[in-house]
C-alpha atoms as a PDB file:
ATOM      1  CA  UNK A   1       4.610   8.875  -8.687  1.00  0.00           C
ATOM      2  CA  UNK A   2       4.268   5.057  -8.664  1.00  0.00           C
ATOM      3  CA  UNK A   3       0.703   3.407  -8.493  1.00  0.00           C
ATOM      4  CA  UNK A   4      -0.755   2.696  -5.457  1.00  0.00           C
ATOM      5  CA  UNK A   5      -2.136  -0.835  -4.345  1.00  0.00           C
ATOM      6  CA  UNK A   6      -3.893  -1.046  -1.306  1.00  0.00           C
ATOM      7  CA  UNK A   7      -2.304  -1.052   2.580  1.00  0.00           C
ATOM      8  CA  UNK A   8      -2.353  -4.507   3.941  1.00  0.00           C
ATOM      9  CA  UNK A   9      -5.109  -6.507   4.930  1.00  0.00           C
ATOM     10  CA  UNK A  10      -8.977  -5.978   4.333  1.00  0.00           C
ATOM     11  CA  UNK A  11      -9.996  -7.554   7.700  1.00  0.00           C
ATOM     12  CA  UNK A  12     -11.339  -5.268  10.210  1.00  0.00           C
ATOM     13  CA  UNK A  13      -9.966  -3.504  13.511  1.00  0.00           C
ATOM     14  CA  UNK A  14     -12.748  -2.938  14.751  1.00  0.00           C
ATOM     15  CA  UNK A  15     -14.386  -6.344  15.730  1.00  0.00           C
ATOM     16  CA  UNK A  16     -16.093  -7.178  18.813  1.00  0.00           C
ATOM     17  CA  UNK A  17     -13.283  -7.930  21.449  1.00  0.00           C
ATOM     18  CA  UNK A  18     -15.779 -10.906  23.053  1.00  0.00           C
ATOM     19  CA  UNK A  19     -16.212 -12.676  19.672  1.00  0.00           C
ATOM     20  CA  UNK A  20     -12.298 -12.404  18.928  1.00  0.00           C
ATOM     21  CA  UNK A  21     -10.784 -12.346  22.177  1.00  0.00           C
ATOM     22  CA  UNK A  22      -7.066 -13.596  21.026  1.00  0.00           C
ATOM     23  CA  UNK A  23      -7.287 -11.488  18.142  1.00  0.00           C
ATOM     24  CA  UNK A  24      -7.901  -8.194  20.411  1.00  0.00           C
ATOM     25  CA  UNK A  25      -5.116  -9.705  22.718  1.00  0.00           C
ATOM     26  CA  UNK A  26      -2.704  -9.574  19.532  1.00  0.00           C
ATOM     27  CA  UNK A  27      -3.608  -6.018  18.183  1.00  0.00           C
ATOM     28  CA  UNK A  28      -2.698  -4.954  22.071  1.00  0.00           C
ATOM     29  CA  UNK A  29       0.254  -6.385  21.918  1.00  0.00           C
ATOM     30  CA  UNK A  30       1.472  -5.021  18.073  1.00  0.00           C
ATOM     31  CA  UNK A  31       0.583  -1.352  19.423  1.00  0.00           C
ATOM     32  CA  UNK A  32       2.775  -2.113  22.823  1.00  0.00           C
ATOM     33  CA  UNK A  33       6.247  -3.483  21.384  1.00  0.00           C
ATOM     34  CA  UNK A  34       8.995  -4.275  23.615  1.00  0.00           C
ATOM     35  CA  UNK A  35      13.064  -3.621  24.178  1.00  0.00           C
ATOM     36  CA  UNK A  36      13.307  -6.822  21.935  1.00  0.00           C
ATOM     37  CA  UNK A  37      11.883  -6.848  18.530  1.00  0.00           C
ATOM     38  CA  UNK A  38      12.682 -10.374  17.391  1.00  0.00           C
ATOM     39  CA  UNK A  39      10.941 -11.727  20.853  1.00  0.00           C
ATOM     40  CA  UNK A  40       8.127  -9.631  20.479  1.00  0.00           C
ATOM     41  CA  UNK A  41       7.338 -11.048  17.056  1.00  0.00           C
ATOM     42  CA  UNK A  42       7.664 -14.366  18.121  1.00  0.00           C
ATOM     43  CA  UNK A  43       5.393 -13.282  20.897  1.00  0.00           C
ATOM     44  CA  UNK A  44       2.453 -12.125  18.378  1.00  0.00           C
ATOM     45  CA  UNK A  45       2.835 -14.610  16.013  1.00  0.00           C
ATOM     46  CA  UNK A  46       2.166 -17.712  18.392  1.00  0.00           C
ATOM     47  CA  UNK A  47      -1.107 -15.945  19.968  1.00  0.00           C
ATOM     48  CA  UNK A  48      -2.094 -15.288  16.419  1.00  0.00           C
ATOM     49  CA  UNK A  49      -1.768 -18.800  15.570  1.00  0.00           C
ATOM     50  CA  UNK A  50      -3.466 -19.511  18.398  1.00  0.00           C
ATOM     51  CA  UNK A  51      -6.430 -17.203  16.950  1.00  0.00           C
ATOM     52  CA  UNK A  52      -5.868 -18.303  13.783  1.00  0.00           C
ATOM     53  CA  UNK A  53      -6.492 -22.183  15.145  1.00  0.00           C
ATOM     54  CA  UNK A  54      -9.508 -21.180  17.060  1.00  0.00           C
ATOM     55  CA  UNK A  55     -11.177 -20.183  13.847  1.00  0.00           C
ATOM     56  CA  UNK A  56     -11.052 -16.357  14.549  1.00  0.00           C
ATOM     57  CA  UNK A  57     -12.152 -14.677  11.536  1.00  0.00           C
ATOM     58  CA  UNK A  58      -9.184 -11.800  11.483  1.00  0.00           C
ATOM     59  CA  UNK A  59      -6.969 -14.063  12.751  1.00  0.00           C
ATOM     60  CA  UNK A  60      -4.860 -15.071   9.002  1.00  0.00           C
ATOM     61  CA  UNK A  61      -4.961 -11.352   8.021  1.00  0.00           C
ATOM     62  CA  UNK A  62      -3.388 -10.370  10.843  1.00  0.00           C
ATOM     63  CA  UNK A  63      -1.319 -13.378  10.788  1.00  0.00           C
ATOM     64  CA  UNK A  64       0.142 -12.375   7.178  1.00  0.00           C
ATOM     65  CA  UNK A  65       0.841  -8.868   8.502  1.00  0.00           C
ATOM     66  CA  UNK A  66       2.780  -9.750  11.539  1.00  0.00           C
ATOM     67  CA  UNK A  67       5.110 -12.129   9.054  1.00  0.00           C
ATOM     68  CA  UNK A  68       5.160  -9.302   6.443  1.00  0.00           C
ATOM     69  CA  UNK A  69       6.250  -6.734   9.005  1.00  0.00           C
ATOM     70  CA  UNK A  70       8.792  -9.098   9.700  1.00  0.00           C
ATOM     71  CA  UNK A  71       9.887  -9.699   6.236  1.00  0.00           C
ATOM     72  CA  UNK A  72       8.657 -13.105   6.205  1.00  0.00           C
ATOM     73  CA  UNK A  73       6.966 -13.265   2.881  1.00  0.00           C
ATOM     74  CA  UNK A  74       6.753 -17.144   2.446  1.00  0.00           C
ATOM     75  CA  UNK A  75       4.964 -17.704   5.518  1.00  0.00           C
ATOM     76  CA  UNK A  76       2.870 -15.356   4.798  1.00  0.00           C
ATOM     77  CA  UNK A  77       2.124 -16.562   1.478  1.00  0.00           C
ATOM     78  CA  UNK A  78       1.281 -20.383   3.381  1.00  0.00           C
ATOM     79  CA  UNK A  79      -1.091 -18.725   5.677  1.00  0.00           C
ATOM     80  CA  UNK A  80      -2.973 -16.571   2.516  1.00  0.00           C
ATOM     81  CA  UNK A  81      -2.858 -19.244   0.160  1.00  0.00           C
ATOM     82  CA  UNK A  82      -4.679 -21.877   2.620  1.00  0.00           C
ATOM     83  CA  UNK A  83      -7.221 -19.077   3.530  1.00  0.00           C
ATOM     84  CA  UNK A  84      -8.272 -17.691  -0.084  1.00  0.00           C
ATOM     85  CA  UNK A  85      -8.206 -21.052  -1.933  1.00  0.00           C
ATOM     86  CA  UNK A  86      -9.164 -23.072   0.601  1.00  0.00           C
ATOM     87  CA  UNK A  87     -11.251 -21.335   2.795  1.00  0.00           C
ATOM     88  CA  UNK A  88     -12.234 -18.800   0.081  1.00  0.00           C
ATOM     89  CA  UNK A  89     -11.724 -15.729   1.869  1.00  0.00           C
ATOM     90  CA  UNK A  90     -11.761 -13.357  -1.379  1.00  0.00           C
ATOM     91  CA  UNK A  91     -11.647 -10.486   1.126  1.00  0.00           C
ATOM     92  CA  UNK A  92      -7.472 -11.344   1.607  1.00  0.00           C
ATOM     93  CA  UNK A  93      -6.945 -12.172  -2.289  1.00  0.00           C
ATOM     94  CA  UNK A  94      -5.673  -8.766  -2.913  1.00  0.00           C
ATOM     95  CA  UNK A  95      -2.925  -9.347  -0.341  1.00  0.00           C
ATOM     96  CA  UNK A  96      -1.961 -12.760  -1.147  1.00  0.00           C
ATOM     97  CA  UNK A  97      -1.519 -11.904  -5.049  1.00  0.00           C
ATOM     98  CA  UNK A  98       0.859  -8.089  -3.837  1.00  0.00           C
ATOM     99  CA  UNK A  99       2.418 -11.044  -1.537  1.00  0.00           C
ATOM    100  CA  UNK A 100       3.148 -13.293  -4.729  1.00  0.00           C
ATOM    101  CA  UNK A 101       3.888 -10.585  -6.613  1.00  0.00           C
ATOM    102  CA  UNK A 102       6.712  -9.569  -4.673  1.00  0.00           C
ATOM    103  CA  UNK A 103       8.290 -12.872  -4.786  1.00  0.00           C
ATOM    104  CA  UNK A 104       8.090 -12.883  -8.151  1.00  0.00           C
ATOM    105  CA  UNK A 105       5.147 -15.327  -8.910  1.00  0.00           C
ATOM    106  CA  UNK A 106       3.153 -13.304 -11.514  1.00  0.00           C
ATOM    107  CA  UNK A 107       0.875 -15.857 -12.334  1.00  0.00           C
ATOM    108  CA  UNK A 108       0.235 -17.030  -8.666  1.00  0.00           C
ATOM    109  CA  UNK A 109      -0.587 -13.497  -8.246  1.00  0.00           C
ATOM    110  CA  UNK A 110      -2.860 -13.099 -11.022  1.00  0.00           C
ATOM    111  CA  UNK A 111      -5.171 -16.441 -10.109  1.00  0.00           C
ATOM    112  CA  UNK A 112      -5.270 -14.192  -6.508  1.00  0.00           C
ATOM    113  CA  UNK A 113      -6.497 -11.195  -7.684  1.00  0.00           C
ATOM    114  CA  UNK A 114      -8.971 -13.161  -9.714  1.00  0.00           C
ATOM    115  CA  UNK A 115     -10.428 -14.322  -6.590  1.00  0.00           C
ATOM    116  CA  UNK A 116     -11.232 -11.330  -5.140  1.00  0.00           C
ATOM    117  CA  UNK A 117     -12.515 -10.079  -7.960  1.00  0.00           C
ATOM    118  CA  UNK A 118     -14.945 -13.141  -8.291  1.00  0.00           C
ATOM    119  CA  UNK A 119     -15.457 -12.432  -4.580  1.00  0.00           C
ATOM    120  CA  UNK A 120     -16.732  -8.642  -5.480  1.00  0.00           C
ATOM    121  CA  UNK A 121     -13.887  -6.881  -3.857  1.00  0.00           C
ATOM    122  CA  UNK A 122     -12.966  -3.258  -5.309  1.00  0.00           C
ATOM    123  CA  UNK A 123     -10.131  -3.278  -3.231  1.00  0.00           C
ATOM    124  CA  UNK A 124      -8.663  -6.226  -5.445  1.00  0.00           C
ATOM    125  CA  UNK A 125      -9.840  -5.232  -8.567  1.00  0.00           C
ATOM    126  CA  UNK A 126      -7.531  -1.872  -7.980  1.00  0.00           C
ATOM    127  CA  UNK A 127      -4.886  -4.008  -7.108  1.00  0.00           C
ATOM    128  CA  UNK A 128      -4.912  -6.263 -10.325  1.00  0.00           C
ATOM    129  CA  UNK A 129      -5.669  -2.906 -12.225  1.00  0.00           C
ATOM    130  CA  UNK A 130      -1.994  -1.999 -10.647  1.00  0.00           C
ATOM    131  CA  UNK A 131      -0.573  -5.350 -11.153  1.00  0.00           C
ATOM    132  CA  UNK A 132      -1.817  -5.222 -14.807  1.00  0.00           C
ATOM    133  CA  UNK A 133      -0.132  -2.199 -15.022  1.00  0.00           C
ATOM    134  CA  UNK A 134       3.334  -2.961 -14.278  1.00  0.00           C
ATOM    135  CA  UNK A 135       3.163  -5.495 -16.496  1.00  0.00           C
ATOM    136  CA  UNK A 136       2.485  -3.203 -19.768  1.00  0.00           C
ATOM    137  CA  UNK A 137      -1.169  -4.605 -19.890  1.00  0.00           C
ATOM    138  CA  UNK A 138      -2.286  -0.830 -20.348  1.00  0.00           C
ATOM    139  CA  UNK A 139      -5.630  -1.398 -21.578  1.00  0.00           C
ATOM    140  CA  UNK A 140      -6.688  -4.089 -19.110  1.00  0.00           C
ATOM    141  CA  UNK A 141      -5.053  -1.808 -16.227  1.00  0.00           C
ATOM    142  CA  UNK A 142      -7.672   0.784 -17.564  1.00  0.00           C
ATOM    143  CA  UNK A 143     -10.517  -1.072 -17.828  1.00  0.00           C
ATOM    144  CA  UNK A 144     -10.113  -3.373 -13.883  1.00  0.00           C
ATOM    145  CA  UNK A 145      -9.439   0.144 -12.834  1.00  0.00           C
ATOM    146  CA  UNK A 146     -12.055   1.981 -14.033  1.00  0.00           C
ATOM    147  CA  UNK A 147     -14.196  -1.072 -12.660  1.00  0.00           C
ATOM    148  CA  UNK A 148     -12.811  -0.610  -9.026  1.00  0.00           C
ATOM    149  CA  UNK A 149     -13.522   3.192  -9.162  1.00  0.00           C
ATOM    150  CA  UNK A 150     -17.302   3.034 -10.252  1.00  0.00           C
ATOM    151  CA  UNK A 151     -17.335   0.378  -7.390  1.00  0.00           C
ATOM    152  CA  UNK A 152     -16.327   2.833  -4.965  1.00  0.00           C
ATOM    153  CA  UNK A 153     -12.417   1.743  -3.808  1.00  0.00           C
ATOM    154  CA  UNK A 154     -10.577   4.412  -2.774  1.00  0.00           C
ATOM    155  CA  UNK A 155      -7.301   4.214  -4.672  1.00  0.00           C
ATOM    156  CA  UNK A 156      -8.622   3.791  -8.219  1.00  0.00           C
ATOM    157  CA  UNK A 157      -9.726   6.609  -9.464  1.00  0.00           C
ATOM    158  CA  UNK A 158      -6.376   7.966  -8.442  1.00  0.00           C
ATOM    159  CA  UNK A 159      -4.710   5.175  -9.989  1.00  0.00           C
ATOM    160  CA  UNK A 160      -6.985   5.252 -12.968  1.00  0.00           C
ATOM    161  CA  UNK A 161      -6.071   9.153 -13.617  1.00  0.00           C
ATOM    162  CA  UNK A 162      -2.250   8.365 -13.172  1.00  0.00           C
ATOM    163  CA  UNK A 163      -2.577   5.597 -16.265  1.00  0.00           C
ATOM    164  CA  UNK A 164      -4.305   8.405 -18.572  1.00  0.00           C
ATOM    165  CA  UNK A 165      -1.511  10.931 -17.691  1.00  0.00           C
ATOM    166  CA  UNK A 166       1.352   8.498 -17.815  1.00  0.00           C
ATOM    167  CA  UNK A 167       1.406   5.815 -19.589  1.00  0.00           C
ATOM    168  CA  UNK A 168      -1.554   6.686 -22.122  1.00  0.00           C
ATOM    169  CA  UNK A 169      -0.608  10.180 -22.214  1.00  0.00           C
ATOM    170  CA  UNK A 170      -4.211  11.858 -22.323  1.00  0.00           C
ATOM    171  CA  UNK A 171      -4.374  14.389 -20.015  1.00  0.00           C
ATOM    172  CA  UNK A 172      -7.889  15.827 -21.012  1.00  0.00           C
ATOM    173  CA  UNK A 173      -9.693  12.029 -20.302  1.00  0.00           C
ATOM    174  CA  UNK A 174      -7.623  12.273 -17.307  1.00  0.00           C
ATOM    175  CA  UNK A 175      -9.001  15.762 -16.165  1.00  0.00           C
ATOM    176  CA  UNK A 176     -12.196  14.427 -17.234  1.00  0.00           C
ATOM    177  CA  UNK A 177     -12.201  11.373 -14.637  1.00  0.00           C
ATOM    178  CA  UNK A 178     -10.881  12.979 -12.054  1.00  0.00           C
ATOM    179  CA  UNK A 179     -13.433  15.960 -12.204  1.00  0.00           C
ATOM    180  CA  UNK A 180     -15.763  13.209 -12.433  1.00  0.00           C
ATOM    181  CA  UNK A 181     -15.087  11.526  -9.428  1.00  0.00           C
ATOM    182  CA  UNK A 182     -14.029  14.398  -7.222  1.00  0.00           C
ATOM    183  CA  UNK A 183     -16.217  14.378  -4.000  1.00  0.00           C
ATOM    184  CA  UNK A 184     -14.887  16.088  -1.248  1.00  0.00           C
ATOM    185  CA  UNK A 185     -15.990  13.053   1.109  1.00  0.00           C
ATOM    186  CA  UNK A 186     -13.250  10.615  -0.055  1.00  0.00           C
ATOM    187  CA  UNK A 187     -10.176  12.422  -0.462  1.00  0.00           C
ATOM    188  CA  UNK A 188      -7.810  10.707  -2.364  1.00  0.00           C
ATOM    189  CA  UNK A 189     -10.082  11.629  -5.286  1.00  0.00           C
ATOM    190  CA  UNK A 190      -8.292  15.323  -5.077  1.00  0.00           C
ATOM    191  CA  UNK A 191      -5.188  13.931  -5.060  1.00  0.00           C
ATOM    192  CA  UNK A 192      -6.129  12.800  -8.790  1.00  0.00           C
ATOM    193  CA  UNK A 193      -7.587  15.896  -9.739  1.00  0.00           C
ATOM    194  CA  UNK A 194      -4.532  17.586  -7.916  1.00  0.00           C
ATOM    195  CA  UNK A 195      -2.465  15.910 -10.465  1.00  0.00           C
ATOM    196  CA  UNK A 196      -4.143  17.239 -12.997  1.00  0.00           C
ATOM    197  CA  UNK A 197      -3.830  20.544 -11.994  1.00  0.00           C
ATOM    198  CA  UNK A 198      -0.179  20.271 -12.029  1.00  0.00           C
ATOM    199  CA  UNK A 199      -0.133  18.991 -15.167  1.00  0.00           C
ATOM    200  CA  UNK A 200      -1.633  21.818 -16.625  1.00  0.00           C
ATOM    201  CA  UNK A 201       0.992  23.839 -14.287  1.00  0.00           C
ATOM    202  CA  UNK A 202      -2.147  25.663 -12.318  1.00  0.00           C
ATOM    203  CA  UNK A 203       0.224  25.268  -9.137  1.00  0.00           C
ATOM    204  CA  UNK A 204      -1.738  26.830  -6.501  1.00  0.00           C
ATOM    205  CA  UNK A 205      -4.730  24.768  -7.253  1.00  0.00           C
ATOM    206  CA  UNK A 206      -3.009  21.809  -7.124  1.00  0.00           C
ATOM    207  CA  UNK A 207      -1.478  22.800  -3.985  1.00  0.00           C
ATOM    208  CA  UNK A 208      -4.800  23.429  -2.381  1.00  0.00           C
ATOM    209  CA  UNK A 209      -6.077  20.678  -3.187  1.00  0.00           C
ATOM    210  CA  UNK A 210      -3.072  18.091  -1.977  1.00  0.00           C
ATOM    211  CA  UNK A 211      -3.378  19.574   1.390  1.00  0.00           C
ATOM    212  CA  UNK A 212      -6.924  18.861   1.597  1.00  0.00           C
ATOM    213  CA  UNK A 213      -6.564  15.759   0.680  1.00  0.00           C
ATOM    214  CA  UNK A 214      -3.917  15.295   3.469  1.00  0.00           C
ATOM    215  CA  UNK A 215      -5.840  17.155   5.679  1.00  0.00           C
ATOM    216  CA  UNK A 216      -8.894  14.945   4.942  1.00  0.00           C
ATOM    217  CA  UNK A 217      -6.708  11.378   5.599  1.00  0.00           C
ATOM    218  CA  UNK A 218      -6.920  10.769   1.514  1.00  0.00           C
ATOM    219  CA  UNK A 219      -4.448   7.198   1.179  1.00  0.00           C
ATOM    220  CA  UNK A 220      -1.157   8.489  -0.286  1.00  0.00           C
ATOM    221  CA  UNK A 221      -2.060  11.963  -0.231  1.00  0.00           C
ATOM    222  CA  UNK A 222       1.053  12.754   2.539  1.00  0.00           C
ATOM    223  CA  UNK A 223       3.031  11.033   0.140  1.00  0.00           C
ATOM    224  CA  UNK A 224       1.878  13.105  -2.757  1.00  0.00           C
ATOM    225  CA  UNK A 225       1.998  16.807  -0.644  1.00  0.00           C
ATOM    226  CA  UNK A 226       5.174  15.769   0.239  1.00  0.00           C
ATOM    227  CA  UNK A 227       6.930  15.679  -2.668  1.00  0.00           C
ATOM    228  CA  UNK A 228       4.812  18.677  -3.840  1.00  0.00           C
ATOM    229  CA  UNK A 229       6.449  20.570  -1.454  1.00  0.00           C
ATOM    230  CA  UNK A 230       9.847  19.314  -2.152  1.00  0.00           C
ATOM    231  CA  UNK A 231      10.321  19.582  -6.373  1.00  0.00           C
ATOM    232  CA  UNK A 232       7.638  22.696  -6.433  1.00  0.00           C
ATOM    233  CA  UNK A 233       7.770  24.724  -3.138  1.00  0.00           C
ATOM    234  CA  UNK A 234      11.574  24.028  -2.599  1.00  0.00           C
ATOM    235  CA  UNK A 235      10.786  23.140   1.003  1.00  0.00           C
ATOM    236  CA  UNK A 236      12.400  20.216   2.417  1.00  0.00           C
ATOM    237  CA  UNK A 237      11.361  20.804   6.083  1.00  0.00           C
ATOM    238  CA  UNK A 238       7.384  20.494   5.019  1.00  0.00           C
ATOM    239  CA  UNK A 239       8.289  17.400   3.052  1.00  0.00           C
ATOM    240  CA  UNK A 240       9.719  15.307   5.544  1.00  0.00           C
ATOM    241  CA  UNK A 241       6.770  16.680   7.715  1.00  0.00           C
ATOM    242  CA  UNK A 242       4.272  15.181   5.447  1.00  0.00           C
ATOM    243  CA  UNK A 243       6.242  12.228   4.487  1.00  0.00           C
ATOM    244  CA  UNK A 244       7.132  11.002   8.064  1.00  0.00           C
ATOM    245  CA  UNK A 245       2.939  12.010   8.899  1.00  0.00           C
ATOM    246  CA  UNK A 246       2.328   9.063   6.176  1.00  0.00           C
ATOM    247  CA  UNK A 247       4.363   6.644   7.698  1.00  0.00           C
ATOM    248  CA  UNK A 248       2.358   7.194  10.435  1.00  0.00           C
ATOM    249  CA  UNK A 249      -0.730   6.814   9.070  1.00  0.00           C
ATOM    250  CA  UNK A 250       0.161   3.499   7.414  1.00  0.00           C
ATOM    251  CA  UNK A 251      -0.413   5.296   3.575  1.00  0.00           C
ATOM    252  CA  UNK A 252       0.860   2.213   0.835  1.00  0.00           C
ATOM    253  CA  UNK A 253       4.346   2.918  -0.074  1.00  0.00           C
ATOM    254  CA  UNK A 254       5.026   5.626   2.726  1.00  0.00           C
ATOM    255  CA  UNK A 255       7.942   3.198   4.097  1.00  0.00           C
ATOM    256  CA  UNK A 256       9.903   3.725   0.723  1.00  0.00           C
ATOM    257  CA  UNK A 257       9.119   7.428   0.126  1.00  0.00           C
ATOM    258  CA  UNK A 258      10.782   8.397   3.662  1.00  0.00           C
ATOM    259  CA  UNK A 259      13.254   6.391   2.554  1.00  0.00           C
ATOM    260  CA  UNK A 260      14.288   8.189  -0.778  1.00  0.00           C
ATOM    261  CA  UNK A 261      13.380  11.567   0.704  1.00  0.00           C
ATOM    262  CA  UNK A 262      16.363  11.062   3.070  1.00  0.00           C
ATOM    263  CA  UNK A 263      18.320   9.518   0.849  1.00  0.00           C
ATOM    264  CA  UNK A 264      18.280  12.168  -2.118  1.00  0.00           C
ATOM    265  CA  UNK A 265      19.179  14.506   1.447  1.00  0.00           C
ATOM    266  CA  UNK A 266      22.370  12.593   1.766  1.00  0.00           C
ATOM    267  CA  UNK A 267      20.792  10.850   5.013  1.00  0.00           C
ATOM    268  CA  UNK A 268      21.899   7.540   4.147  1.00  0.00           C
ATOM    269  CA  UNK A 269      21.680   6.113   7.874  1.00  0.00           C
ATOM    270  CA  UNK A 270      18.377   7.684   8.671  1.00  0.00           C
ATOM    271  CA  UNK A 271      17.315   6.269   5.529  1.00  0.00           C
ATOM    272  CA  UNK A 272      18.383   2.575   5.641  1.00  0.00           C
ATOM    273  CA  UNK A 273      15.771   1.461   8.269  1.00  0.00           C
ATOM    274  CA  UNK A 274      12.721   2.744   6.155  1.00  0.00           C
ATOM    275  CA  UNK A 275      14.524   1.130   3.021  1.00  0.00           C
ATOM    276  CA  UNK A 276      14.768  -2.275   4.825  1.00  0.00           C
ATOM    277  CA  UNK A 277      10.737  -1.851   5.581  1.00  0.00           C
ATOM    278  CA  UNK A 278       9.786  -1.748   2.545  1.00  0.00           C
ATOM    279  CA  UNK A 279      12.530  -4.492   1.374  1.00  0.00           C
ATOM    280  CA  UNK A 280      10.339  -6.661   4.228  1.00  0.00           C
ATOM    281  CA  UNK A 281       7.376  -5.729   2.385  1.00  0.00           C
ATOM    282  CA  UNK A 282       8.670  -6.921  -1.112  1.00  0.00           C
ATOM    283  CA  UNK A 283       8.801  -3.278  -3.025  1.00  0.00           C
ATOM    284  CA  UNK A 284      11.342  -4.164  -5.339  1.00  0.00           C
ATOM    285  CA  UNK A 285      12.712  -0.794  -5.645  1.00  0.00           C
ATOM    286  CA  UNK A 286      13.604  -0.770  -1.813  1.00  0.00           C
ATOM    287  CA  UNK A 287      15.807  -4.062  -2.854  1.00  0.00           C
ATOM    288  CA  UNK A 288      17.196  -2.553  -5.924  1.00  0.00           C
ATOM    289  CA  UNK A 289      18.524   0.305  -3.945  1.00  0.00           C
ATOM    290  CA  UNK A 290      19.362  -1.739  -0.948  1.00  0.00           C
ATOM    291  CA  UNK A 291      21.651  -3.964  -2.918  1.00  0.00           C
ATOM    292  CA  UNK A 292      23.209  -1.316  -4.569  1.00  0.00           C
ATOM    293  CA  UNK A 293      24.083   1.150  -1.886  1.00  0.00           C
ATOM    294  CA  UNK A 294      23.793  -0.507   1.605  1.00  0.00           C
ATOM    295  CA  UNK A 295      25.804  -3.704  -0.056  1.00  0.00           C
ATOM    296  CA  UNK A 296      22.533  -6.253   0.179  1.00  0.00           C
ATOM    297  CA  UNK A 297      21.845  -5.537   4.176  1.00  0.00           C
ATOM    298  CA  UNK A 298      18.627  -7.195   3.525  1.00  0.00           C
ATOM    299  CA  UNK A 299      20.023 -10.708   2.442  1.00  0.00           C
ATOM    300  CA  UNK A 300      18.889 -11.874   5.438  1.00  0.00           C
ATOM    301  CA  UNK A 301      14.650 -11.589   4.600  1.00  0.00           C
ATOM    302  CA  UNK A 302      15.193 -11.234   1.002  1.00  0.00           C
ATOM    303  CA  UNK A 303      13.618 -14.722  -0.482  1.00  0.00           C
END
């Protein structure tokens, strides 16, 4: 299972309608799309920039998201760049630097993180803990990561555990940090210690404990019961269940795991759209595969 950076933006959905009134507009309108895609983006991303101009504080986060969703990475890079170095909004650093990232500018990506790390973000430091990672730096991956968990973010421990099983290959300091921070009240924490469970090959204990982490709304843990239920319960029907539920939900990734579920099926068509979603979002391995089997449909977002 790949690591897990966090979904999208920090900024809240919940603000007060009255002190963000074009922003509120805009997350109307992205829940309420029309017969016409292309005019419905264009649609969202003028009021946003309307917000966005009127000093709205959500108003560049949601900004970058509409462009993402649309596969355009650059611009969202020109509206994250001018709001975390310029306006030092360390709360969208973790986006800009997955943004850069994808595109291919590691070190751009790395001064990112940094900010929102300076800015006392957990959510960033597990995303430069992941970022470290794919870059081989094992032992700084460990130690941002094991940072981000004491600090509470959600997706580290879980990333933290998958480091000591995977690339460190120490399953007992694995079991011991996921027992550690199991707590029933933030879910993705038994996805960890569901991993270890399967490691040891105690199946039904793992099994239990992926589908209360679904059940609980743990990020990635549809993803994770999903393919549980695929390579160990031989049941394809209750995969695609759980997958397709995490595409719903918005879980990181869940784009490119509906994708290769239906692919490995010999769904090719059903698959393509997801694949191009994730190409949007910059997962490289959505590109790879869309080059290679779908003869580079994406060439028209890929930068």
């Amino acid at each position: 299972m790949t690591e897990q950076a966090a979904p999208g933006t920090t900024t809240s959905s919940g603000s007060d309608s009255t002190d963000e009134p074009l922003c509120a507009q805009a997350r109307a309108l992205a829940a309420s799309p029309g017969d016409d895609p292309d005019e419905h983006h264009e649609d969202l991303v003028t009021l946003l920039r309307r917000a966005h101009a009127s000093g709205e504080h959500s108003a560049p986060g949601l900004l970058a998201d509409a462009h993402l969703d649309h596969g355009e990475r650059r611009e969202a890079v020109e509206v994250l760049t001018r709001a975390v170095h310029g306006r030092q909004r360390s709360d969208l650093a973790g986006l800009l630097g997955e943004t850069l990232e994808a595109l291919g500018d590691h070190e751009g990506a790395e001064a990112a993180f940094l900010v929102g790390i300076d800015g006392g973000h957990p959510d960033a430091m597990n995303d430069y803990g992941v970022f470290l990672r794919a870059r081989g730096r094992t032992q700084e991956a460990a130690y941002v990561l094991d940072r981000a968990a004491r600090l509470g973010d959600d997706l580290a421990p879980l990333n933290l555990v998958a480091l000591h099983l995977e690339e460190l290959d120490d399953p007992f300091t694995a079991t011991e940090l996921a027992e550690a921070y199991r707590d029933d009240a933030k879910p993705s924490t038994l996805v960890a210690l569901a991993d270890c469970r399967l490691a040891e090959d105690r199946v039904d204990e793992a099994e239990e404990l992926y589908r209360k982490a679904a059940e609980g709304g743990g990020a990635c843990a549809h993803i994770y019961y999903g393919w549980f239920l695929r390579d160990r319960r031989a049941d394809p029907e209750g995969a695609e269940e759980q997958l397709r539920r995490a595409h719903e939900v918005k879980e990181p990734g869940a784009a490119f795991h509906l994708a290769r579920f239906l692919y490995d099926q010999g769904r090719t068509d059903d698959a393509h759209p997801f694949f191009e979603e994730a190409a949007w979002r910059g997962d490289p391995d959505a590109l790879a595969v869309l080059e290679a089997e779908y003869r580079g449909l994406v060439d028209e977002w890929d930068d």
